[in-house]
N, C-alpha and C. Protein backbone atom coordinates (compact mmCIF):
# COMPACT_ATOMS: atom_id res chain seq x y z
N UNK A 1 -59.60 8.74 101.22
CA UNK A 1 -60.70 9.29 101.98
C UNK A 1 -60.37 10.69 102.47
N UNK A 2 -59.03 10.98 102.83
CA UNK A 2 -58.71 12.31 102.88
C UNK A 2 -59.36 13.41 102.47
N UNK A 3 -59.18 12.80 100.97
CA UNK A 3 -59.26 13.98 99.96
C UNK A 3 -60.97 14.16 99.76
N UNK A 4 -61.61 13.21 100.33
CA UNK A 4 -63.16 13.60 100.79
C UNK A 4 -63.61 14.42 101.94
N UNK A 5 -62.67 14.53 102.84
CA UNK A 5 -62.86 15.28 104.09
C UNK A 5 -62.10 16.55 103.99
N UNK A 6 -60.83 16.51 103.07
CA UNK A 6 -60.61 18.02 102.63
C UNK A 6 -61.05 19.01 101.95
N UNK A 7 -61.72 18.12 100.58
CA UNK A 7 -62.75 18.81 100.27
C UNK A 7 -64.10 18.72 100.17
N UNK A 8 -64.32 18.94 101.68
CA UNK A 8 -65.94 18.70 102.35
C UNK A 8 -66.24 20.03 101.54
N UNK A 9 -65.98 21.33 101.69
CA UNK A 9 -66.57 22.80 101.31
C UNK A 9 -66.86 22.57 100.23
N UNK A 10 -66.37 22.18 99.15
CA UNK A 10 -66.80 21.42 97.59
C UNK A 10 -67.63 20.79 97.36
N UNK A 11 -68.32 19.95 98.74
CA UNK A 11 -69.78 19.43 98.32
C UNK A 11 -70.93 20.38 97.70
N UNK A 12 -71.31 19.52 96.96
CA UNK A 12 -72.68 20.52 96.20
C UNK A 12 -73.45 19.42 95.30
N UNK A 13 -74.69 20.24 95.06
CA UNK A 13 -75.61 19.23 94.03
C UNK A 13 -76.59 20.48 93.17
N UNK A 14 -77.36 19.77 92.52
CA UNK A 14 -78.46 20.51 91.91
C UNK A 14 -79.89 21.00 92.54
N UNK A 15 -80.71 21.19 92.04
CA UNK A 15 -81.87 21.06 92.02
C UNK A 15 -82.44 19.73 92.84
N UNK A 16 -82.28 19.15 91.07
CA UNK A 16 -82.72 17.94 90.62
C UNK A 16 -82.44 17.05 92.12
N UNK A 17 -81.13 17.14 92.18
CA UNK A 17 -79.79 16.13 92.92
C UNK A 17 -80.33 16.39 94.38
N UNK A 18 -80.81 17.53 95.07
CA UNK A 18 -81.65 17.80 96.16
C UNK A 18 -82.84 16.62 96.26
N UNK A 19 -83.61 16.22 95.26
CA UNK A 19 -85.03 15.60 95.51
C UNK A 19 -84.20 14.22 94.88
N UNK A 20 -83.46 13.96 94.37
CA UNK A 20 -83.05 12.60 94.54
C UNK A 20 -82.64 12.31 95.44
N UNK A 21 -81.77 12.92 96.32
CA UNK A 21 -80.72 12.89 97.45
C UNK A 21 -81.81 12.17 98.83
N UNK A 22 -82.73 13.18 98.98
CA UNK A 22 -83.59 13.57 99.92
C UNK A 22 -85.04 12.00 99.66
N UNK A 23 -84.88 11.54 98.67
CA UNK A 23 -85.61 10.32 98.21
C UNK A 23 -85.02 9.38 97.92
N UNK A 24 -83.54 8.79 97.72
CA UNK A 24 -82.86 7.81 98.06
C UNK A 24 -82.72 7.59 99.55
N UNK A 25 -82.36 8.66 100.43
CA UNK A 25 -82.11 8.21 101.51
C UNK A 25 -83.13 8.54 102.45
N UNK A 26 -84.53 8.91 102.05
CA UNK A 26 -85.81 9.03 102.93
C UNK A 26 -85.55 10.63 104.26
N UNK A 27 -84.59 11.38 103.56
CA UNK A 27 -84.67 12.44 104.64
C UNK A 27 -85.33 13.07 104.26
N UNK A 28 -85.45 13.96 105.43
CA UNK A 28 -86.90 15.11 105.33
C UNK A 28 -86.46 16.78 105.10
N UNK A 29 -85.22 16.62 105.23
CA UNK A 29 -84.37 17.92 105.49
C UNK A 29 -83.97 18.67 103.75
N UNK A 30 -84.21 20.16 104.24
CA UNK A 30 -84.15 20.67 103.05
C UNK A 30 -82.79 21.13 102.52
N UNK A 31 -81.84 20.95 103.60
CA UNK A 31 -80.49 21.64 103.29
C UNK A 31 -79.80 20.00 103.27
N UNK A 32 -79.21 19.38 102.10
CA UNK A 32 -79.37 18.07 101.80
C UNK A 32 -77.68 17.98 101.83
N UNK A 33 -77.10 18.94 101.31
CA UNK A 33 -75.75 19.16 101.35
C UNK A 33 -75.00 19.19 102.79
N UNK A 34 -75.85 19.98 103.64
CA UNK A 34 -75.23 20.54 105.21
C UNK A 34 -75.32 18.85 105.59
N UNK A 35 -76.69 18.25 105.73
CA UNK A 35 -76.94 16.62 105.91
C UNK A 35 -75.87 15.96 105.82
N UNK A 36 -75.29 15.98 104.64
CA UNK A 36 -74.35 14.96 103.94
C UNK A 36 -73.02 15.16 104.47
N UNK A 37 -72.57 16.40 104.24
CA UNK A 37 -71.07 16.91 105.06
C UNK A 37 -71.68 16.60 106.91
N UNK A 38 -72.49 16.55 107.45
CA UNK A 38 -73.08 16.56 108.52
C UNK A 38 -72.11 14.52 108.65
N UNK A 39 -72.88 14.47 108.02
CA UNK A 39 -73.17 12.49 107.86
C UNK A 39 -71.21 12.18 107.63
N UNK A 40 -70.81 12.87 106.87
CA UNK A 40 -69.31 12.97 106.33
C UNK A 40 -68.45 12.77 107.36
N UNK A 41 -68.37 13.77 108.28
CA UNK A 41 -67.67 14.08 109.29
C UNK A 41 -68.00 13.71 110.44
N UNK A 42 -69.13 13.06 110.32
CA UNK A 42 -69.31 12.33 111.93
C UNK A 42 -68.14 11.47 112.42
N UNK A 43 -67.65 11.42 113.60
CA UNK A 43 -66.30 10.64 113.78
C UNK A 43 -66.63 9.29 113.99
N UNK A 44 -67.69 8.73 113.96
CA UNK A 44 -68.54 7.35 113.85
C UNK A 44 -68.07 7.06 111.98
N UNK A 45 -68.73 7.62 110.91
CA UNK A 45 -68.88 7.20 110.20
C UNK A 45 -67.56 6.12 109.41
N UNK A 46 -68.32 5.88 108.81
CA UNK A 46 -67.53 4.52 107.83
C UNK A 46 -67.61 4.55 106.65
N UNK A 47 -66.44 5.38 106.11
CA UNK A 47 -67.20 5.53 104.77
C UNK A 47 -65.79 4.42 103.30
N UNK A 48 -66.03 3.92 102.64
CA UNK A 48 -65.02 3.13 101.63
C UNK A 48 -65.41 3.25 100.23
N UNK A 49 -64.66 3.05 99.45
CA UNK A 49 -64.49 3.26 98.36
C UNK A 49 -65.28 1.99 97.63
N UNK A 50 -65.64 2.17 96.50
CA UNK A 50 -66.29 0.84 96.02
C UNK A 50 -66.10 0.66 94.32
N UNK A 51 -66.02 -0.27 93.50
CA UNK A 51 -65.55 0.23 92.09
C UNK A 51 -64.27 0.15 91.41
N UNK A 52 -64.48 0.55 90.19
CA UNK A 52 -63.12 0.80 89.85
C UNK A 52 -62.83 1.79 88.85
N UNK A 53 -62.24 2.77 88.65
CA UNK A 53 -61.76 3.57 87.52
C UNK A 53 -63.82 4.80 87.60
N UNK A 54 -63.97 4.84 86.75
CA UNK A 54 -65.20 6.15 86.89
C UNK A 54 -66.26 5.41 87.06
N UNK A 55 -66.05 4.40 87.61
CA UNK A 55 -67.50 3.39 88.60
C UNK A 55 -67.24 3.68 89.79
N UNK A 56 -65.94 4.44 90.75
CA UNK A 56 -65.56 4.15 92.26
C UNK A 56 -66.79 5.24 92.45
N UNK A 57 -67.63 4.71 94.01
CA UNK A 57 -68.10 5.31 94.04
C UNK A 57 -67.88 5.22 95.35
N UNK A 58 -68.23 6.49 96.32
CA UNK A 58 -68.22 6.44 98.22
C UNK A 58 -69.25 5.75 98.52
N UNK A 59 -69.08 4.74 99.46
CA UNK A 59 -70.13 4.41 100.35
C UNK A 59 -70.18 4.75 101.53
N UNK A 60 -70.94 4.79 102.25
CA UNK A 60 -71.07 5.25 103.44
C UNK A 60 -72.18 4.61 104.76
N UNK A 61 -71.29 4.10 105.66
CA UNK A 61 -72.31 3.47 106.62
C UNK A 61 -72.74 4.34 108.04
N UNK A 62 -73.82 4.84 108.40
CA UNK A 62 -73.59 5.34 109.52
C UNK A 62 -74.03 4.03 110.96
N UNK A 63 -74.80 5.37 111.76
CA UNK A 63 -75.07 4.88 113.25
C UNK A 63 -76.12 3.39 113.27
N UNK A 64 -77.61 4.11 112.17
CA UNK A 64 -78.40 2.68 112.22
C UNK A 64 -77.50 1.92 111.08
N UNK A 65 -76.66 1.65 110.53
CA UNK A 65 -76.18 0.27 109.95
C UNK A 65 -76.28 0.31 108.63
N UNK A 66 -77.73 1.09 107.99
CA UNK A 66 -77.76 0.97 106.99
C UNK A 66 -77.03 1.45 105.87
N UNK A 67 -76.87 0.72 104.80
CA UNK A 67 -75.58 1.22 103.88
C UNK A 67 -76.16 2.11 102.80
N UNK A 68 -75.52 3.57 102.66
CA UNK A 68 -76.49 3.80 101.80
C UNK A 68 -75.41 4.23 100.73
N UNK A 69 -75.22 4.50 99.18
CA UNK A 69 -74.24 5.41 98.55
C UNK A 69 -74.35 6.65 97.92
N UNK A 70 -73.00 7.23 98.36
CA UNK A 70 -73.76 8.81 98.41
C UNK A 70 -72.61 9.33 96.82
């Protein structure tokens, strides 16, 4: 998990990856990346690994509970 919080500045997406992002997880916000490193670094969050080999994927739980994967 480290190596997710070290390289927070490395987050990025597309276009595309903006209006999926922003429609998987029902936000309204246009800067979807700042959101996510936002959501990342909260000292609440809960975030674990899930998978195995190029299936692991982050999950991430915040404040309301719900699990979403980012």
């Amino acid at each position: 998990m480290n190596d997710l919080i070290e390289n927070i500045e490395k987050l990025h997406t597309t276009e595309r990856g903006v209006e999926r992002i922003k429609r998987n997880l029902s936000i309204e916000t246009d800067d979807v990346v700042a959101w996510c490193r936002e959501k990342i670094l909260d000292k609440d969050a809960v975030i674990e690994r899930a998978g195995k080999g190029s299936e692991r994927k982050e999950k991430m739980i915040w404040q309301d509970q719900r699990q979403k994967q980012i």
